[in-house]
Protein backbone atom coordinates (compact mmCIF):
# COMPACT_ATOMS: atom_id res chain seq x y z
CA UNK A 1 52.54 -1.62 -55.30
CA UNK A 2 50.71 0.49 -57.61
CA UNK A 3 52.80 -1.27 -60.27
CA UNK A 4 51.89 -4.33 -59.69
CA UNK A 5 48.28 -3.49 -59.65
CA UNK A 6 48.60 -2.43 -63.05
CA UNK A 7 50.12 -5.13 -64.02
CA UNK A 8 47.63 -7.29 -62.73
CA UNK A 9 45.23 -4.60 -64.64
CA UNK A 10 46.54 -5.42 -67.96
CA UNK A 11 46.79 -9.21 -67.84
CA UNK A 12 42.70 -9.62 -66.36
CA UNK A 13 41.86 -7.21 -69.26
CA UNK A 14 43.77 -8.97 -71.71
CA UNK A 15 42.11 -12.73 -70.58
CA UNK A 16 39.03 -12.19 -68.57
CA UNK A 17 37.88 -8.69 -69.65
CA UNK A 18 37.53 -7.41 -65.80
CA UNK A 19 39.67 -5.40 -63.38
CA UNK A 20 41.09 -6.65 -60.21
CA UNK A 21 38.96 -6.16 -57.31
CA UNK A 22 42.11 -3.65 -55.14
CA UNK A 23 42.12 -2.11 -59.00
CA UNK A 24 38.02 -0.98 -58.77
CA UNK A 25 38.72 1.39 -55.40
CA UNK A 26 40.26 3.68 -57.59
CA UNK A 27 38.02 4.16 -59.99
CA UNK A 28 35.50 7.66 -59.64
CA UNK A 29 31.73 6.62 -57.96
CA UNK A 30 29.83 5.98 -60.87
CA UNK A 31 31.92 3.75 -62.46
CA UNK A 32 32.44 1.25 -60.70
CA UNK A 33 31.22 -1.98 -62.26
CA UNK A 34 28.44 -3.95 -60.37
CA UNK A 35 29.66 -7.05 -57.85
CA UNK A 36 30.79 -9.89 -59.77
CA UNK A 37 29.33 -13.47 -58.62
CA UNK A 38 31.53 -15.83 -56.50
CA UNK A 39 34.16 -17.55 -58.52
CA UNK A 40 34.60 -21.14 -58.66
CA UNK A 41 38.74 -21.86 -56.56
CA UNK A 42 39.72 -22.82 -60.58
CA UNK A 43 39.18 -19.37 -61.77
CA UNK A 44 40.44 -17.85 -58.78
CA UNK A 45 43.61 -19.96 -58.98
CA UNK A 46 43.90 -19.17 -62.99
CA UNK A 47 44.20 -15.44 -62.35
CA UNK A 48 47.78 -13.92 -62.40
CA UNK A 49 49.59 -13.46 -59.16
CA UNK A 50 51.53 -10.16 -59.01
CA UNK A 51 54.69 -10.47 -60.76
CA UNK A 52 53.80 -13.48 -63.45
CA UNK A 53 53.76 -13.39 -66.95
CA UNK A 54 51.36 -15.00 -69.19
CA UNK A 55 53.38 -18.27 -70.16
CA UNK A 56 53.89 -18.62 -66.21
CA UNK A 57 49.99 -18.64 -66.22
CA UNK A 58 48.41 -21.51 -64.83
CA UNK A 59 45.88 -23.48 -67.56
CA UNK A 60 42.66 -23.61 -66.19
CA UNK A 61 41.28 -27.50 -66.14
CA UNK A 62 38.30 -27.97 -67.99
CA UNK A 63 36.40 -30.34 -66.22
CA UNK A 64 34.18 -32.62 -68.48
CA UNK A 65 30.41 -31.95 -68.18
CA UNK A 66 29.14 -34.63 -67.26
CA UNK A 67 25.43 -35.80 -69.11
CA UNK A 68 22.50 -37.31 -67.44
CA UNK A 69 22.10 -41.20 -67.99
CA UNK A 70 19.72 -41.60 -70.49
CA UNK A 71 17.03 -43.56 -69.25
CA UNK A 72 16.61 -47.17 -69.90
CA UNK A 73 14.54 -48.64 -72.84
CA UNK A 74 12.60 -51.20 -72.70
CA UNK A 75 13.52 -53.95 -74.44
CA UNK A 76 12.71 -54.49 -78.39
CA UNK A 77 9.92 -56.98 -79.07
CA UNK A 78 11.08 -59.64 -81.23
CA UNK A 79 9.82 -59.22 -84.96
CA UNK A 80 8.28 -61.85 -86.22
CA UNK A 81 9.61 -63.84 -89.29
CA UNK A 82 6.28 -64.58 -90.59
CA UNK A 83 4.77 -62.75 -93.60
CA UNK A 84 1.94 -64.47 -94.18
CA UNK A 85 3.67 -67.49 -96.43
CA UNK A 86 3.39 -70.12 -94.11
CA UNK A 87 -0.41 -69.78 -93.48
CA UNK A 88 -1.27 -69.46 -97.21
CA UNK A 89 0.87 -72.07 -98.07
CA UNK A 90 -0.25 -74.30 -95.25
CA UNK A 91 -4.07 -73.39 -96.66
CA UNK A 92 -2.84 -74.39 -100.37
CA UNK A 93 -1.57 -77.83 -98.75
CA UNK A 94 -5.61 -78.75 -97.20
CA UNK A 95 -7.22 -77.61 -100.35
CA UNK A 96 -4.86 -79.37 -102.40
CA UNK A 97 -4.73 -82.61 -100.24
CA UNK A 98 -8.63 -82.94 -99.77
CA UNK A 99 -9.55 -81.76 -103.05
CA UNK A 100 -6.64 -81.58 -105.37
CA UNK A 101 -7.26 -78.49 -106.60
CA UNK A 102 -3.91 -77.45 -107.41
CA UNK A 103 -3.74 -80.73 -109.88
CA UNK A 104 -6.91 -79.57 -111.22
CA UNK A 105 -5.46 -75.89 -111.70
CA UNK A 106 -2.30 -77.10 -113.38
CA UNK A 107 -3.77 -79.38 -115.12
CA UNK A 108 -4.16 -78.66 -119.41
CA UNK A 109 -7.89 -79.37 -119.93
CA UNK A 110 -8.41 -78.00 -123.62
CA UNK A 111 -8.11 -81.69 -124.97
CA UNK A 112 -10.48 -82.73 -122.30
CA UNK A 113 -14.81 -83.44 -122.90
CA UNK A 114 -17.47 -80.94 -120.78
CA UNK A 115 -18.41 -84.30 -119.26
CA UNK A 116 -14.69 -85.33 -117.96
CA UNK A 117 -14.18 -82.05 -116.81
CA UNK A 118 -17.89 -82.12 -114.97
CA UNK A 119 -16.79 -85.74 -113.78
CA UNK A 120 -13.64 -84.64 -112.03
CA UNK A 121 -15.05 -81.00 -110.93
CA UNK A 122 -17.61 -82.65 -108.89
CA UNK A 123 -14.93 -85.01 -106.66
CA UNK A 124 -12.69 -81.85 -106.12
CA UNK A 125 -15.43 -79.38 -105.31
CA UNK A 126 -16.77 -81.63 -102.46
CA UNK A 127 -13.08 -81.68 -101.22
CA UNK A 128 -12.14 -78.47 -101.45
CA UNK A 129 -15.83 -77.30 -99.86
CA UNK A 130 -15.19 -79.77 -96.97
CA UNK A 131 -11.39 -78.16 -96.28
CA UNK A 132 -13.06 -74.91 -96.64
CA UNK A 133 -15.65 -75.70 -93.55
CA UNK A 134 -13.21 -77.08 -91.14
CA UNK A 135 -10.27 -74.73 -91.62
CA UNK A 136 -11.44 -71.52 -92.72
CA UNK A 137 -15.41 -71.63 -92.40
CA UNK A 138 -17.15 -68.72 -94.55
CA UNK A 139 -19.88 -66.17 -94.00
CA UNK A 140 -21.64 -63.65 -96.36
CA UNK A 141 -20.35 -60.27 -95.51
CA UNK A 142 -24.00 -59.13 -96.28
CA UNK A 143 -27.01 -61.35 -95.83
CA UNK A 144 -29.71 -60.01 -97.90
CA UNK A 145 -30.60 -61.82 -100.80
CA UNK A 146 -28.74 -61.15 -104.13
CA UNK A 147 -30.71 -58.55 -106.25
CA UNK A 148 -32.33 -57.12 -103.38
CA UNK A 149 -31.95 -53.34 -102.68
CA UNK A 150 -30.17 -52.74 -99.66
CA UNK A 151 -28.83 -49.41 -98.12
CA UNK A 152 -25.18 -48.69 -97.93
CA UNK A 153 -24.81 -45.69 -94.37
CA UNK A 154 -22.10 -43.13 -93.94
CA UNK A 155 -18.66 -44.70 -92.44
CA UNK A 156 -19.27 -47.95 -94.39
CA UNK A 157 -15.68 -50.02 -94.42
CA UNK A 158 -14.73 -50.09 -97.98
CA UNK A 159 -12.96 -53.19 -97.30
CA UNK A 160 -16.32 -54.90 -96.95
CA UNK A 161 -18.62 -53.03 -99.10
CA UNK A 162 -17.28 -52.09 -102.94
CA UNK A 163 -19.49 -49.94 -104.43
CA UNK A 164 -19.86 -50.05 -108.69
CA UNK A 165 -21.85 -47.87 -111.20
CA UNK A 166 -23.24 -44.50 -110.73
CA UNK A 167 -21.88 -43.11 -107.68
CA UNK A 168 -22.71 -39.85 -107.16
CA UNK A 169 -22.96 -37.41 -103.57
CA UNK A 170 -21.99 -38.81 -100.31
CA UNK A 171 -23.79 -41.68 -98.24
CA UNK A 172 -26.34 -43.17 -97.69
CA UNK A 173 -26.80 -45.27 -100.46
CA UNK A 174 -29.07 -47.61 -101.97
CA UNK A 175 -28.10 -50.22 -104.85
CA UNK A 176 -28.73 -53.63 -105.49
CA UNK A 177 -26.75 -56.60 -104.28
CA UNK A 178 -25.04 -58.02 -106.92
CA UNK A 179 -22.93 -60.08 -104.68
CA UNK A 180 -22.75 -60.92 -101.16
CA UNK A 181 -19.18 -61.29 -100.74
CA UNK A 182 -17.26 -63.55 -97.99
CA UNK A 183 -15.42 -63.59 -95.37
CA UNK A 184 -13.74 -65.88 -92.92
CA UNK A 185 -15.39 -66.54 -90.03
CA UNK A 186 -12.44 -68.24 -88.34
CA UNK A 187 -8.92 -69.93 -89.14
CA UNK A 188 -8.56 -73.37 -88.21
CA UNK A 189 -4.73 -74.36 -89.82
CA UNK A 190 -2.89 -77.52 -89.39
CA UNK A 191 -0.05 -77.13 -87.14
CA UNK A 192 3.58 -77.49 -88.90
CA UNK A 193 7.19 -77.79 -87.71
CA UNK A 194 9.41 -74.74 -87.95
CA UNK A 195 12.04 -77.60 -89.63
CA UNK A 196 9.49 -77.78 -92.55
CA UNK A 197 10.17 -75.84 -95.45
CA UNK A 198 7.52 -73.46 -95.34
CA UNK A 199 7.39 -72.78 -99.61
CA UNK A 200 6.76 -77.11 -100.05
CA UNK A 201 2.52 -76.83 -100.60
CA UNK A 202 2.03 -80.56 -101.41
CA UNK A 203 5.45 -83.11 -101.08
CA UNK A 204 6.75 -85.20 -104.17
CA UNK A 205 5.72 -88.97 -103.52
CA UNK A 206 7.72 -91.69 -104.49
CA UNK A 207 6.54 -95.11 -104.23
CA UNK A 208 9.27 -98.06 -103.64
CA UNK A 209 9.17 -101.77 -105.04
């Protein structure tokens, strides 16, 4: 009996570094080794039975450890196509077709008189300016009078506000206005097909006989 004991001794110390629990009676008081927590039936079954050796050991089964479901995310927004090339293209296409300013801009005017060039500014300014007002109206970003002194506060939006020349120390400020700048009070563009190609500012035109 004792035999086997020890045989069952060697074989837990070998694998699982503890003694049988018949094997911890005989030890002196003292040193004994505190209670071990209930083992799961696979460890219990794993452990040599009197008599076995170590190939006739049964493998323990890992079982696999199984992860919480990640939860569910929400769906990703579609990302729009559109970097801005359509709407300035489409903005090109009014200006150009109510005041044909691109023809003007392409146009080699060196060999051309102040008064020609005056002639034809005048037609394409009043286009343009009326393409301007119905789709993208403009506003003064400040309203004082140019060459005023106005006052520029702390957490101005450099966006709207450059300031030029001596700038020295932290705001407020006061300068004079040397421009009002713009901005867009709204924008008003023509509606186009998603079939259109979107880089096509003014069509070729062809005229049949």
């Amino acid at each position: 009996m004792r035999f086997l004991i020890a045989l069952r001794c060697f074989f837990l110390i070998l694998f699982y570094k503890r003694l049988p629990e018949e094997a911890v009676q005989f030890l002196p008081e003292g040193k004994k080794p505190a209670p071990l927590p209930p083992r799961s039936a696979e460890l219990v079954e794993a452990e040599l039975a009197p008599g076995k050796s170590a190939a006739e050991q049964k493998p323990v089964e890992q079982k696999p450890v199984e992860k919480p479901a990640a939860p569910a995310s929400a769906p990703a927004s579609p990302v729009s196509k559109d970097d801005g090339t359509r709407g300035a293209v489409q903005l090109l296409a009014v200006l150009q077709r109510e005041g044909r300013l691109l023809d003007f801009l392409q146009e080699e005017i060196d060999g051309y008189s102040d008064a020609q060039i005056g002639a034809a500014v005048r037609d394409i300014h009043r286009g343009c300016k009326k393409a301007l007002a119905e789709h993208a109206p403009l506003e003064p970003v400040m309203r004082a009078p140019e060459n005023s002194q106005v006052r520029v506060d702390a957490g101005f939006d450099p966006s709207r506000i450059r300031l030029t020349g001596n700038i020295v120390g932290e705001p407020p400020f006061t300068g004079t206005l040397k421009h009002h700048g713009w901005c867009t009070a709204r924008i008003v563009l023509p509606l186009s097909s998603a079939a259109t190609d979107p880089t096509v500012v003014a069509p070729a035109e062809v005229e049949l006989s």
